[in-house]
C-alpha atoms as a PDB file:
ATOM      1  CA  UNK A   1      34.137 106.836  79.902  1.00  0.00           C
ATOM      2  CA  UNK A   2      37.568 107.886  79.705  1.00  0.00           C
ATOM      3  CA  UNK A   3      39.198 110.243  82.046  1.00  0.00           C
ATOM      4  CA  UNK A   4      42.418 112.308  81.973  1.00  0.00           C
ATOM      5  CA  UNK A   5      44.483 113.506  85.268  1.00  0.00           C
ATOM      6  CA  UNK A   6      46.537 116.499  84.271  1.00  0.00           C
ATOM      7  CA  UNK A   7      49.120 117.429  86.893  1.00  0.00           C
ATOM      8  CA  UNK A   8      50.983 120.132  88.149  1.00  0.00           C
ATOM      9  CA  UNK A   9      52.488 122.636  90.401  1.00  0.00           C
ATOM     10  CA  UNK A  10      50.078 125.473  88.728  1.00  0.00           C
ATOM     11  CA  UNK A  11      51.732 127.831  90.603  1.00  0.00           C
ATOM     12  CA  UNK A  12      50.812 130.101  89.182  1.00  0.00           C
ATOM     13  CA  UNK A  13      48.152 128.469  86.209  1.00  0.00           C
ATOM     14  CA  UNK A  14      48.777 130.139  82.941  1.00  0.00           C
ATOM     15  CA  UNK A  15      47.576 130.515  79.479  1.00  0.00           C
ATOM     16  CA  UNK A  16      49.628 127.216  78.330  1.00  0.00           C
ATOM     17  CA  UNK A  17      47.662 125.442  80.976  1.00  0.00           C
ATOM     18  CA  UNK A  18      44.575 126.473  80.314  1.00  0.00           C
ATOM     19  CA  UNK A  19      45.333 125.281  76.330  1.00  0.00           C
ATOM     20  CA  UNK A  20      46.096 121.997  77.433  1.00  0.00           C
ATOM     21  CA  UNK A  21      43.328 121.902  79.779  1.00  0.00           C
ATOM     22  CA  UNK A  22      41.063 122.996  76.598  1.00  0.00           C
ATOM     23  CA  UNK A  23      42.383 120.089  74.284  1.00  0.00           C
ATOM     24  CA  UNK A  24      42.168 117.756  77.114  1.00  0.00           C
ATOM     25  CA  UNK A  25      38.542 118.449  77.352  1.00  0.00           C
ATOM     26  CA  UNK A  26      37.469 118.279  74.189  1.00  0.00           C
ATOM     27  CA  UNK A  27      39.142 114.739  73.666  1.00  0.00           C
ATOM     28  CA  UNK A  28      38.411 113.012  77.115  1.00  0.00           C
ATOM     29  CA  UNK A  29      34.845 112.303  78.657  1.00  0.00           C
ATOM     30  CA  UNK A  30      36.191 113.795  81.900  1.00  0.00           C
ATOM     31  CA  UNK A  31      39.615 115.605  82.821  1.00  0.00           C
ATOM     32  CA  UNK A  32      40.825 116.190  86.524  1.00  0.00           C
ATOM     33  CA  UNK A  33      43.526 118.968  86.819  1.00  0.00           C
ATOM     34  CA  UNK A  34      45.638 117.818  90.037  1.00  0.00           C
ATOM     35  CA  UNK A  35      47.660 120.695  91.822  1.00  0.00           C
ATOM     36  CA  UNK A  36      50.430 118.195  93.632  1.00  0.00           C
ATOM     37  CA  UNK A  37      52.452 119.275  96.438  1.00  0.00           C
ATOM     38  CA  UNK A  38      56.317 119.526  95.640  1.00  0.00           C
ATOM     39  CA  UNK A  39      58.221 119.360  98.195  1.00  0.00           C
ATOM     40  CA  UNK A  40      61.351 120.426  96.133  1.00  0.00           C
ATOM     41  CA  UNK A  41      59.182 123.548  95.457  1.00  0.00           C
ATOM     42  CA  UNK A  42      57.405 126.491  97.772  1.00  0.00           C
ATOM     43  CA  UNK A  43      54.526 127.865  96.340  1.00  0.00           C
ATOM     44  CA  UNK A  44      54.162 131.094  95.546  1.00  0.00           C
ATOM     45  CA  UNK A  45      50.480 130.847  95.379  1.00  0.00           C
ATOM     46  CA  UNK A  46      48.038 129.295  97.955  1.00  0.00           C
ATOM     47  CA  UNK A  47      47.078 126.212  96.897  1.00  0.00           C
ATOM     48  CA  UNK A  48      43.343 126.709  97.567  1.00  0.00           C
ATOM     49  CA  UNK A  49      43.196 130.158  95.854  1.00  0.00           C
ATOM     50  CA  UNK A  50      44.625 128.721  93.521  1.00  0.00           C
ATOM     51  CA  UNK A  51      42.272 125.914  92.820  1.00  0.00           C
ATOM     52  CA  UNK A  52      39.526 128.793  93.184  1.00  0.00           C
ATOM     53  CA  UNK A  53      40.829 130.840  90.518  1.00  0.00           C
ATOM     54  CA  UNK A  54      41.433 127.510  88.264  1.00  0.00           C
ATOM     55  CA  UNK A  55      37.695 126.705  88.483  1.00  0.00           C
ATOM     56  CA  UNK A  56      36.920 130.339  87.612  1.00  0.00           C
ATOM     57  CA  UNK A  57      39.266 129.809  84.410  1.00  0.00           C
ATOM     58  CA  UNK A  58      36.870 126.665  84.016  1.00  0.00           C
ATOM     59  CA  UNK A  59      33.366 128.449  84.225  1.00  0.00           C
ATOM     60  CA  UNK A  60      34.532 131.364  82.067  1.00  0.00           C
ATOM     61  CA  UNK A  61      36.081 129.305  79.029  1.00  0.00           C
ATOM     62  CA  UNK A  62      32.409 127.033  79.566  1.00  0.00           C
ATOM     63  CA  UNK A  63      34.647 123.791  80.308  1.00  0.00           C
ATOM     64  CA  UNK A  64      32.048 121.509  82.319  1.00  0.00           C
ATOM     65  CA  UNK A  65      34.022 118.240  82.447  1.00  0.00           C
ATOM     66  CA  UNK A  66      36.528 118.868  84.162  1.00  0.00           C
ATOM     67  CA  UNK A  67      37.348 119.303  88.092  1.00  0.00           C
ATOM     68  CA  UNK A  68      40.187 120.619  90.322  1.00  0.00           C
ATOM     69  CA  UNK A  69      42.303 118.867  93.462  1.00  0.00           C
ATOM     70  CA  UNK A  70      45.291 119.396  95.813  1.00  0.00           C
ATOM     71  CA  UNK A  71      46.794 115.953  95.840  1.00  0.00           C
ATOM     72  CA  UNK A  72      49.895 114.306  97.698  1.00  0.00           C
ATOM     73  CA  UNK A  73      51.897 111.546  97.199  1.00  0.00           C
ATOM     74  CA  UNK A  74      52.698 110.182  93.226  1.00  0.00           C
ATOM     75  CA  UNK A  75      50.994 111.355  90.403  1.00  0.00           C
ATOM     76  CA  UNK A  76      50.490 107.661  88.901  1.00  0.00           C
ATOM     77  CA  UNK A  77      49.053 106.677  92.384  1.00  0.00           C
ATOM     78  CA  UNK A  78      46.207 109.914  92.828  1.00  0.00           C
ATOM     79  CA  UNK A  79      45.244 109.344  88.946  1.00  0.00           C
ATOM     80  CA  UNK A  80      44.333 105.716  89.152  1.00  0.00           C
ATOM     81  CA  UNK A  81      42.482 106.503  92.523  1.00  0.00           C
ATOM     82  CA  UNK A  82      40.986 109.358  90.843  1.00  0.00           C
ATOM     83  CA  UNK A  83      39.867 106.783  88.082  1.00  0.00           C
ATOM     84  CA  UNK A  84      42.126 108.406  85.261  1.00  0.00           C
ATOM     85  CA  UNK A  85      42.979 106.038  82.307  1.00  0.00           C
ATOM     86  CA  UNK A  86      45.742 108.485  81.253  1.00  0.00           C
ATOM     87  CA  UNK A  87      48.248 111.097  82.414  1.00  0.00           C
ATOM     88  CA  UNK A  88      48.035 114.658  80.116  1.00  0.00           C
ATOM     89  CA  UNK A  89      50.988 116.067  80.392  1.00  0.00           C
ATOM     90  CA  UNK A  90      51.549 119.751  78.273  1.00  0.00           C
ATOM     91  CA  UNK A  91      54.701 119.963  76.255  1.00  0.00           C
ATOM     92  CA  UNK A  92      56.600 123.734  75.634  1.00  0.00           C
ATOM     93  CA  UNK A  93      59.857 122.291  74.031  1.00  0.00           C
ATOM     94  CA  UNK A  94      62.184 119.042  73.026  1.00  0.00           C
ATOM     95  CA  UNK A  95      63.931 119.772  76.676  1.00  0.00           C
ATOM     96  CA  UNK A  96      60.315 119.601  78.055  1.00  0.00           C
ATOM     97  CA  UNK A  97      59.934 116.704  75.802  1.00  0.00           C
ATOM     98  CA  UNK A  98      63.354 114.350  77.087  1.00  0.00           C
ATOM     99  CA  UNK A  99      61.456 114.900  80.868  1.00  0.00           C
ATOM    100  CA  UNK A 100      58.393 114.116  80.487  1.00  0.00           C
ATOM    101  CA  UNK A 101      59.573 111.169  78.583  1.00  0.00           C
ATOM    102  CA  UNK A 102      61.013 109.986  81.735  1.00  0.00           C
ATOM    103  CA  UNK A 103      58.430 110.345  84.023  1.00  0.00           C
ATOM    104  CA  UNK A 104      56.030 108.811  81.671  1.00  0.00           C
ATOM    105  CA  UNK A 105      58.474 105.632  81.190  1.00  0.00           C
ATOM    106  CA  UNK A 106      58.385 105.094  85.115  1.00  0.00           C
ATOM    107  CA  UNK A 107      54.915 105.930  85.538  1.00  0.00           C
ATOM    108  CA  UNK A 108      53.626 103.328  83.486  1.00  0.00           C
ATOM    109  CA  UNK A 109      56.249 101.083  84.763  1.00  0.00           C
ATOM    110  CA  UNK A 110      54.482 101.716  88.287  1.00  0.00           C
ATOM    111  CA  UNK A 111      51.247 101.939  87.138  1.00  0.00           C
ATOM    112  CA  UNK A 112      50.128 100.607  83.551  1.00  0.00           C
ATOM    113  CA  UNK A 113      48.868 104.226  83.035  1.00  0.00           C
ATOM    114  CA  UNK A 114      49.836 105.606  79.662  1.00  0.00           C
ATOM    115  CA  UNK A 115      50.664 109.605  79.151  1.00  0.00           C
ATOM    116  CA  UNK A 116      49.456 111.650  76.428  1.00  0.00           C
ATOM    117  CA  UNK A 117      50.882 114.735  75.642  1.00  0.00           C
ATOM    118  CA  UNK A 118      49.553 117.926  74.637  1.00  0.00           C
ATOM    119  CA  UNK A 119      51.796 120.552  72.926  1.00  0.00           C
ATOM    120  CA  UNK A 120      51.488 124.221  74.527  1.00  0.00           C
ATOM    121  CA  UNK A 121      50.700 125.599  71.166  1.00  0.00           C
ATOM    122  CA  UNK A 122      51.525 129.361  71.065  1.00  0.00           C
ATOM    123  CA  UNK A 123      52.185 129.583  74.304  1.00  0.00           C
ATOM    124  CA  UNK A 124      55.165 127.114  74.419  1.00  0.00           C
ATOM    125  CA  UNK A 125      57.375 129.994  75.680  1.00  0.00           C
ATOM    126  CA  UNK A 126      54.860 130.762  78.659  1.00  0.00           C
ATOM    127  CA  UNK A 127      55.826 129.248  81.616  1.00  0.00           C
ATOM    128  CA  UNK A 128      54.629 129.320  85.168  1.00  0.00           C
ATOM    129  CA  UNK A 129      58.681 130.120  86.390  1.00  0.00           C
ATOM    130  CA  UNK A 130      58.736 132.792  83.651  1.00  0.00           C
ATOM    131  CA  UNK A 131      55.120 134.339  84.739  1.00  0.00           C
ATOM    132  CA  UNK A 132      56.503 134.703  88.538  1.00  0.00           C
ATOM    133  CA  UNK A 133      59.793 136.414  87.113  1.00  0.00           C
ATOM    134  CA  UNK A 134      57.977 138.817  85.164  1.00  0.00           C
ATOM    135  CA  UNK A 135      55.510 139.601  88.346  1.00  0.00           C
ATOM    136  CA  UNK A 136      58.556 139.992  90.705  1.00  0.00           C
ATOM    137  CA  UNK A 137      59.999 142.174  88.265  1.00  0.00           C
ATOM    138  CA  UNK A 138      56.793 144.047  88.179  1.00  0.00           C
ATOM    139  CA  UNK A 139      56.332 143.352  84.538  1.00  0.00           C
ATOM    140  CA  UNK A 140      52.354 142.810  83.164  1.00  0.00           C
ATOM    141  CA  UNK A 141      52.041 139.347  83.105  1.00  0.00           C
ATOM    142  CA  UNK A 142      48.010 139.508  81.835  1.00  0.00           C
ATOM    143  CA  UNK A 143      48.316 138.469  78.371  1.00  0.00           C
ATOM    144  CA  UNK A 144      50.257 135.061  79.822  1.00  0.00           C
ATOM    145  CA  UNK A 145      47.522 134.425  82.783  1.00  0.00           C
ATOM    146  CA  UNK A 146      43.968 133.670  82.480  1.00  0.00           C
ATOM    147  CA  UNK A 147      41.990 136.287  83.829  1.00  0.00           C
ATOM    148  CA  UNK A 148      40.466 134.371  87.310  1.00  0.00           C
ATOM    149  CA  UNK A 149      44.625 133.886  87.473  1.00  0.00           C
ATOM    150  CA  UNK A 150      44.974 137.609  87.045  1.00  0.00           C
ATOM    151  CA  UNK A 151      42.637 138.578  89.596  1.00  0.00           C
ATOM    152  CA  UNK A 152      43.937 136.327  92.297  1.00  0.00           C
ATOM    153  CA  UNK A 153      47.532 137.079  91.474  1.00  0.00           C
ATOM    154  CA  UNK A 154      46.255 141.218  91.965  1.00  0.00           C
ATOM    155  CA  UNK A 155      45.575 140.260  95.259  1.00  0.00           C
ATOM    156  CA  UNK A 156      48.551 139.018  96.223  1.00  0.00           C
ATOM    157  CA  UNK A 157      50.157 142.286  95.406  1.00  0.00           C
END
C-alpha cells in the first residue's frame, strides 16, 4: 500500500491544494495532508479550524483516502512515522520548482524518502500568501478557496 504525506502551512488551504490533494488521491492508496508548524511563520488561521474545514473540503469533493494532522518537528521525520513512502509536494512555478528541489535533495539525504511533485494546474497563480492579501484587502477570495475554506475564513471576519 503506498502512502503519500503532503505538507504544508495551509494557512489558509486553497483551490491549488485541494488539486494536488485530488491527484494525490487518485494515484496513492492513502494520502496524509500534514499542517506543520513554522516557526518562521504565524498563522493566520487556527490550526484546528483549519484541519476542520480541510476535512470538510475532503467529504465534499468524496476523497475517502486521505486524512488530516498538525505535526511538529521535520517533514521527512512525521512522514516516515506516519508510514509515507513519498513526500507530494504541489508545484505553481520554476521559482517554486528550484525550492522544492532543495528540500527534496536533503530530505532524502535524511531520510531515503523520495518527493513527487504535483503541478498546481490552473491554479498555479493561487497562492495561500496571495489568498490572505486579497482577504485583508477585502477582496472576494471564493473562487481561489474551497468552500469548507470559505466558510471558516467568513468566520474569522
Amino acid at each position: 500500500m503506498a502512502t503519500a504525506f503532503y505538507a504544508g502551512s495551509f494557512d489558509p488551504f486553497t483551490n491549488g491544494h485541494l488539486h494536488v490533494v485530488k491527484v494525490a488521491s487518485s494515484i496513492f492508496d492513502k494520502v496524509i495532508i500534514g499542517i506543520g508548524k513554522n516557526s518562521n511563520k504565524v498563522r493566520r488561521f487556527d490550526s484546528a479550524s483549519m484541519i476542520d474545514a480541510i476535512q470538510r473540503c475532503l467529504r465534499d469533493e468524496g476523497i475517502r483516502n486521505c486524512s488530516v494532522i498538525y505535526y511538529e518537528g521535520l517533514t521527512c521525520d512525521v512522514a516516515l512515522q506516519n508510514g509515507a513512502q513519498f513526500l507530494i509536494r504541489g508545484i505553481r512555478n520554476g521559482v517554486d520548482y528550484d525550492y522544492e528541489e532543495n528540500l527534496a535533495l536533503i530530505n532524502a539525504d535524511l531520510s531515503q524518502i523520495e518527493t513527487i511533485y504535483i503541478r498546481a494546474g490552473k491554479w498555479g497563480a493561487v497562492s495561500s500568501s496571495m489568498v490572505a492579501e486579497l482577504i485583508a484587502c477585502g477582496k472576494d477570495i471564493g473562487r481561489y478557496v474551497p468552500n469548507a475554506v470559505m466558510q471558516l475564513i467568513d468566520k474569522c471576519k
